[in-house]
C-alpha atoms as a PDB file:
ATOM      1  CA  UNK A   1       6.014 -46.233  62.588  1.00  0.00           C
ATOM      2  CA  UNK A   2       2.955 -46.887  60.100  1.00  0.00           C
ATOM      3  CA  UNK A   3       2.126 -51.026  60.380  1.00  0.00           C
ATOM      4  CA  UNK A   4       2.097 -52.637  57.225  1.00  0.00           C
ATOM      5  CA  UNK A   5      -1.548 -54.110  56.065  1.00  0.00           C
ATOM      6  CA  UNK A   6      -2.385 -57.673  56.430  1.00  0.00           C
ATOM      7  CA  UNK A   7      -3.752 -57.774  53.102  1.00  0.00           C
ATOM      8  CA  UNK A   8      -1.398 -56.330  49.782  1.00  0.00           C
ATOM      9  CA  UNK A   9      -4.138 -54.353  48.174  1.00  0.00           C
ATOM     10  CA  UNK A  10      -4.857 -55.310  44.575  1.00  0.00           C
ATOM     11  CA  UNK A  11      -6.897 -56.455  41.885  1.00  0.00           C
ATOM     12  CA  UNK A  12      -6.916 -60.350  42.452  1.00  0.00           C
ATOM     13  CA  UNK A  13      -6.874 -62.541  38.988  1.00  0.00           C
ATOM     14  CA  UNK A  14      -8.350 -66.016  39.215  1.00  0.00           C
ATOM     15  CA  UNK A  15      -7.421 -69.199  36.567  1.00  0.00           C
ATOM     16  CA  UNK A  16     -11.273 -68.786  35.321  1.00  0.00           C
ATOM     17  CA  UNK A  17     -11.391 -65.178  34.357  1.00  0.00           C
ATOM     18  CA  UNK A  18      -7.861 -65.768  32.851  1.00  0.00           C
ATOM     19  CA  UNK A  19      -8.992 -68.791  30.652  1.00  0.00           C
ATOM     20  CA  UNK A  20     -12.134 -67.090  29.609  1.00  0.00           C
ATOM     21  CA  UNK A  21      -9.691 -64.260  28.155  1.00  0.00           C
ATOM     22  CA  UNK A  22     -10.989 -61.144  30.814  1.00  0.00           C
ATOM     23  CA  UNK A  23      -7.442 -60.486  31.918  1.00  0.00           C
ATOM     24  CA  UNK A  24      -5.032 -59.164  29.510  1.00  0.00           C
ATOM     25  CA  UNK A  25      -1.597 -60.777  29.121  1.00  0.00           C
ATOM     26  CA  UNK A  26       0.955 -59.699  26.002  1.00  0.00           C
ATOM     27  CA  UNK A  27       4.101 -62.310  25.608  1.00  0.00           C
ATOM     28  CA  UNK A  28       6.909 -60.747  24.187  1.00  0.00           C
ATOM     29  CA  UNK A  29      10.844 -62.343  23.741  1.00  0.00           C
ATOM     30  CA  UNK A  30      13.087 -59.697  23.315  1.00  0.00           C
ATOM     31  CA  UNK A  31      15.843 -59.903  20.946  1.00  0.00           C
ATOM     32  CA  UNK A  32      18.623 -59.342  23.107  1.00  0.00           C
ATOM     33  CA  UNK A  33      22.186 -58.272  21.832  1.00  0.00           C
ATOM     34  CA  UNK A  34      25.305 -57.974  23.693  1.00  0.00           C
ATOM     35  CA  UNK A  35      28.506 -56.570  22.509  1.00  0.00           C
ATOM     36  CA  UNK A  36      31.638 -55.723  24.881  1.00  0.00           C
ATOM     37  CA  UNK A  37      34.144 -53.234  24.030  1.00  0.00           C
ATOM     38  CA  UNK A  38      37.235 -54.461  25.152  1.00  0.00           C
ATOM     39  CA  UNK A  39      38.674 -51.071  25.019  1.00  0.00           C
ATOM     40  CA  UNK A  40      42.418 -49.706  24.714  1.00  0.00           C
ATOM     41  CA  UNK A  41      43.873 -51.619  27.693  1.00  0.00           C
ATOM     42  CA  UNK A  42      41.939 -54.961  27.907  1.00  0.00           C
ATOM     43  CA  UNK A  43      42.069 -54.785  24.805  1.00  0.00           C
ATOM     44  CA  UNK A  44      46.007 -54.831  24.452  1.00  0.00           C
ATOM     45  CA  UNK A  45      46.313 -57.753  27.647  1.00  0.00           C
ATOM     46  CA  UNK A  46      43.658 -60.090  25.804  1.00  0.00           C
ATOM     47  CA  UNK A  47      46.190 -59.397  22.681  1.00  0.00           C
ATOM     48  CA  UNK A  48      49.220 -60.548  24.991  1.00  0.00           C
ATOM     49  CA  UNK A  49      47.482 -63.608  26.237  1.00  0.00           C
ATOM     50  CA  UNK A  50      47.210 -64.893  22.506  1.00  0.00           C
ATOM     51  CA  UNK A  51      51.359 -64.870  22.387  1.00  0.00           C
ATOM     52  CA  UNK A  52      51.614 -66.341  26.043  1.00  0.00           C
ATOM     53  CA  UNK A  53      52.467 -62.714  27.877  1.00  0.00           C
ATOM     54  CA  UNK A  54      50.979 -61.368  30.909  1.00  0.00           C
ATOM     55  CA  UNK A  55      51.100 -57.490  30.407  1.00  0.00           C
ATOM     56  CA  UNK A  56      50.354 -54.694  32.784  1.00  0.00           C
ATOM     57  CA  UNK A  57      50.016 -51.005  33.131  1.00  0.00           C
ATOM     58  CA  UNK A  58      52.339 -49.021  35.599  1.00  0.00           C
ATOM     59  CA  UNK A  59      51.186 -45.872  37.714  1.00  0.00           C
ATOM     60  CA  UNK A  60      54.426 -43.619  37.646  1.00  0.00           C
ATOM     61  CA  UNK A  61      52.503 -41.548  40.243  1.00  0.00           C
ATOM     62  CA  UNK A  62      51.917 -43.900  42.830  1.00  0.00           C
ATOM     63  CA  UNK A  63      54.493 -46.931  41.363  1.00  0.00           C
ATOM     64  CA  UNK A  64      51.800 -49.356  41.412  1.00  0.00           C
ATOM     65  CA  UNK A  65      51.781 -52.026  38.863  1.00  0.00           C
ATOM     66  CA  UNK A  66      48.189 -52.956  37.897  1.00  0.00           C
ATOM     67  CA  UNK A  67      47.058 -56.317  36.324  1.00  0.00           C
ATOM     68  CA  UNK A  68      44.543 -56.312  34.783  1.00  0.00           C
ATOM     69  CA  UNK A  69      45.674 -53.499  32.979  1.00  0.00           C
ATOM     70  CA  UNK A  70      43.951 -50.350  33.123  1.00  0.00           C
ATOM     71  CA  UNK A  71      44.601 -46.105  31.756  1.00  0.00           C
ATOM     72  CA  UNK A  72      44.077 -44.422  34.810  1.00  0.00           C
ATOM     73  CA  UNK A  73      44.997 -45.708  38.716  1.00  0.00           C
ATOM     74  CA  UNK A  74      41.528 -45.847  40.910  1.00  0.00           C
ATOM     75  CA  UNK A  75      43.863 -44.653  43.777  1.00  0.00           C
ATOM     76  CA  UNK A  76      45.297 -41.677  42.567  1.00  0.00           C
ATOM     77  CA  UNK A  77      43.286 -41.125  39.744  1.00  0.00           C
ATOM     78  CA  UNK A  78      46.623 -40.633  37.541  1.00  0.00           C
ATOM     79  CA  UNK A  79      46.884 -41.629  34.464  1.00  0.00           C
ATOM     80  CA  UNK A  80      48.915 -44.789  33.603  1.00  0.00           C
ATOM     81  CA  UNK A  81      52.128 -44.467  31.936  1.00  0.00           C
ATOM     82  CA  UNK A  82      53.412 -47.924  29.892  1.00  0.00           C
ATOM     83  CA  UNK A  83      53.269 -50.751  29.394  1.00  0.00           C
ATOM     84  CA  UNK A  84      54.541 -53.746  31.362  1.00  0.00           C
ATOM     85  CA  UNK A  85      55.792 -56.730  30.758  1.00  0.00           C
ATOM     86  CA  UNK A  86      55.330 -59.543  34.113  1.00  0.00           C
ATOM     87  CA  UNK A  87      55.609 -62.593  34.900  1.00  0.00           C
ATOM     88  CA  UNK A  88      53.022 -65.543  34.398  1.00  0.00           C
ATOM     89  CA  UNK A  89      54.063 -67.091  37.676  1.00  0.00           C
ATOM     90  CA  UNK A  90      52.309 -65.577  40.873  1.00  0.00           C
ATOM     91  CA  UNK A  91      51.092 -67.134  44.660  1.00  0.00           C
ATOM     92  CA  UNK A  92      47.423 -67.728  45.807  1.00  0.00           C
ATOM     93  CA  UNK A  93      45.873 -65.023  47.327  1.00  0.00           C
ATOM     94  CA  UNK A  94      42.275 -66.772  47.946  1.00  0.00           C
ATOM     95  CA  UNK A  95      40.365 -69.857  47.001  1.00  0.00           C
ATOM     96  CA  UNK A  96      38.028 -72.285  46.818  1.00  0.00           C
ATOM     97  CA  UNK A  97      37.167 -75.744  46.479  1.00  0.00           C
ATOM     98  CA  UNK A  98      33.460 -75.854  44.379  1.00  0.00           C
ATOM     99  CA  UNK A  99      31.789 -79.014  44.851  1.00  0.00           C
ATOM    100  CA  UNK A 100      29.033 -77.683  41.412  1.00  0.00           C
ATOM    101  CA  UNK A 101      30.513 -76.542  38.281  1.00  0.00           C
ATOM    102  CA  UNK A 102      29.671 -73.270  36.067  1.00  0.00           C
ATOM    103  CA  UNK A 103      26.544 -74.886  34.648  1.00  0.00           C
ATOM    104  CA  UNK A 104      25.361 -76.053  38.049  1.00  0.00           C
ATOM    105  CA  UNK A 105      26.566 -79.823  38.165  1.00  0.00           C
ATOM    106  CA  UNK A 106      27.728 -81.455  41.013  1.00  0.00           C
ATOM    107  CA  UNK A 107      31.200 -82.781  40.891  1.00  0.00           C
ATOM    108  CA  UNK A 108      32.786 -85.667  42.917  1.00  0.00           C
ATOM    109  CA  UNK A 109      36.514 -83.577  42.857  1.00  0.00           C
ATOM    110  CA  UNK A 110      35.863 -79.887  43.006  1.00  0.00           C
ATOM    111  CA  UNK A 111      37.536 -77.248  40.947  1.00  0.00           C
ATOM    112  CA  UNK A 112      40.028 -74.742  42.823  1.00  0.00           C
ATOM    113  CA  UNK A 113      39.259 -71.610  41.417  1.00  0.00           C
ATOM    114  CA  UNK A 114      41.704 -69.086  43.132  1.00  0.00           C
ATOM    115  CA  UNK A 115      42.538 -65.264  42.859  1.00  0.00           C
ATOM    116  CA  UNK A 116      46.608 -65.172  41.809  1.00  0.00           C
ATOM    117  CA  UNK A 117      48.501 -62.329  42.386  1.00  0.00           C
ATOM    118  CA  UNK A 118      50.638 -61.880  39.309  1.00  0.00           C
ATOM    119  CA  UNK A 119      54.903 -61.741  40.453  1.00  0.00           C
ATOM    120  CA  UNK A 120      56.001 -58.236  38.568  1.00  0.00           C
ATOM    121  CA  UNK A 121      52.597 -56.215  39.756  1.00  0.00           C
ATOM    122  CA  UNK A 122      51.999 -54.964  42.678  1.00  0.00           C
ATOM    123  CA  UNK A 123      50.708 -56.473  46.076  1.00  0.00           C
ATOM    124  CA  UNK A 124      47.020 -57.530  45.911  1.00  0.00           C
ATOM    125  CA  UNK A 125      47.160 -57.329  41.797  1.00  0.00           C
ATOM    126  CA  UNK A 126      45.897 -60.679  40.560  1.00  0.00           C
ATOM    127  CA  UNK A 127      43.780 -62.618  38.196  1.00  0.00           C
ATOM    128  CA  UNK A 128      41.175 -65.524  38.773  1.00  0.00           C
ATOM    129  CA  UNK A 129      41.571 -68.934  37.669  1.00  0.00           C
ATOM    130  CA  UNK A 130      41.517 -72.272  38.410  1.00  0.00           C
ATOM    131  CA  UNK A 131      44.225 -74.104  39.987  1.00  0.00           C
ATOM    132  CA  UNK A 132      44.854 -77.779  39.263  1.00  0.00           C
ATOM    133  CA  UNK A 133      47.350 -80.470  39.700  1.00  0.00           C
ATOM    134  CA  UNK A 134      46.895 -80.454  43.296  1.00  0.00           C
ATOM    135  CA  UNK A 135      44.649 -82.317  46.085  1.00  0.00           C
ATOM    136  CA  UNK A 136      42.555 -80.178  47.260  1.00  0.00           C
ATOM    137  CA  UNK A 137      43.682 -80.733  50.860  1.00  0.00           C
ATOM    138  CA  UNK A 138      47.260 -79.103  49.697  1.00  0.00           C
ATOM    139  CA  UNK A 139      45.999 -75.888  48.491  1.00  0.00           C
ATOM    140  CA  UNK A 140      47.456 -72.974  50.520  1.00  0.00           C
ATOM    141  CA  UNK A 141      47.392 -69.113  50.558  1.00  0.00           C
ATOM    142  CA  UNK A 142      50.715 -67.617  50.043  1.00  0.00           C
ATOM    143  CA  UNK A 143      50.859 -71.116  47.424  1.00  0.00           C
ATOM    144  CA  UNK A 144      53.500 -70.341  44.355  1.00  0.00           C
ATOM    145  CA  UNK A 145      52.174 -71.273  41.250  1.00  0.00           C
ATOM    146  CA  UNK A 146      52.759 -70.624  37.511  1.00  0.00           C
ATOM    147  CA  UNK A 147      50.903 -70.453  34.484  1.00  0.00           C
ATOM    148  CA  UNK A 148      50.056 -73.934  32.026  1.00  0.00           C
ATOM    149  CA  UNK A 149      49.376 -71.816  29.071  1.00  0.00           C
ATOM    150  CA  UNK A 150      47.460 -73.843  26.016  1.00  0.00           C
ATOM    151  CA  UNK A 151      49.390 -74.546  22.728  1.00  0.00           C
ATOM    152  CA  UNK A 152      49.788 -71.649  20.830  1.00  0.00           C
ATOM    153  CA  UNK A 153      48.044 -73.333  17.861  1.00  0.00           C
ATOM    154  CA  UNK A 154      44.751 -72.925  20.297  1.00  0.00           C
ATOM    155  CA  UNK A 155      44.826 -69.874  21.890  1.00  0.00           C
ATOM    156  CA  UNK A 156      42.281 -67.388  20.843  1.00  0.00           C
ATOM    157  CA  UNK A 157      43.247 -64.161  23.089  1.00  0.00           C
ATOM    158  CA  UNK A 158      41.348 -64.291  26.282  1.00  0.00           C
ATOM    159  CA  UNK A 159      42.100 -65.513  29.703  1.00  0.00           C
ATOM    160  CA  UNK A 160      41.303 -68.929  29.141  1.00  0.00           C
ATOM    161  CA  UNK A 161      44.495 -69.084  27.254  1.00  0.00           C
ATOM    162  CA  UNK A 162      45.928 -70.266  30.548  1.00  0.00           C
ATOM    163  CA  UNK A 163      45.024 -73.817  30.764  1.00  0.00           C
ATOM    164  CA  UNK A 164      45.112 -73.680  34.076  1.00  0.00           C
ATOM    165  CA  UNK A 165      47.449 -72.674  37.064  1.00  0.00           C
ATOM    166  CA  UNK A 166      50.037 -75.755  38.993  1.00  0.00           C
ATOM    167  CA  UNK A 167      52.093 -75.375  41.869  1.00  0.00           C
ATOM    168  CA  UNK A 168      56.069 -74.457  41.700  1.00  0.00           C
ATOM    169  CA  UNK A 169      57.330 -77.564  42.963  1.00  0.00           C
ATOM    170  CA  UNK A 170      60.813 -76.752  44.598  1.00  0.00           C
END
């Protein structure tokens, strides 16, 4: 096995030869645009959120029942078959308690974002969310939950059309 060098080989710049202009730089801000097409069946389940629903595809192949929705099954590589109505109520299948929100501020009571798996789809089929109207010290896997979904007046047809996710209190 070849030792690497001490020394990266190079051509060294100093802070005088830059000031004095002998190295060239070029600034340059791109004008970067992003566009994401939802496609046929995220396309349909963003639609669904908008009237409260939680929709999914079903694999007649291998019976599984896949949220979020896609046209083909990544296990048997069938494609999907219809359309199908389930249930906005689920369990936790994982979570955690964030102490630092999306835009990196720290909180005093964290957020409980958790994957749910979705009751109508099939095992291991969820979504991710946050979880709320719980202590944090009561959160549990296997947890049943249901959707808080936002007036209908305010959704807009995306995921965040769910408020939120509570605890079934029996």
């Amino acid at each position: 096995m070849k030792a690497m060098p001490d020394v990266v080989r190079g051509t060294p710049v100093n802070t005088k030869e830059l000031a004095r202009g002998k190295v060239f730089t070029a600034s340059y801000t791109p004008k970067l645009r992003y566009r994401w097409d939802e496609g046929e069946a995220i396309g349909r389940y963003l639609e669904e959120f908008r009237e409260g629903r939680l929709i999914a595809r079903s694999c007649g192949q291998c019976a599984r029942v896949m949220i979020p929705p896609r046209m083909f099954c990544e296990r048997c590589f069938h494609s999907t078959d219809q359309w199908v109505y389930v249930k906005d109520t689920g369990k936790i299948l994982t979570f955690s308690l964030c102490y630092v929100s999306w835009d990196v501020k720290r909180l005093k009571q964290p957020e409980i974002p958790a994957v749910i798996e979705i009751d109508g789809a099939s095992p291991g089929m969820g979504i991710l969310h946050v979880v709320k109207k719980i202590a944090p010290g009561k959160v549990r896997v296997g947890m049943a939950v249901r959707a808080v979904w936002k007036p209908k007046s305010k959704r807009v047809g995306s995921v965040t059309d769910i408020a939120y996710w509570e605890p079934i209190r029996k």
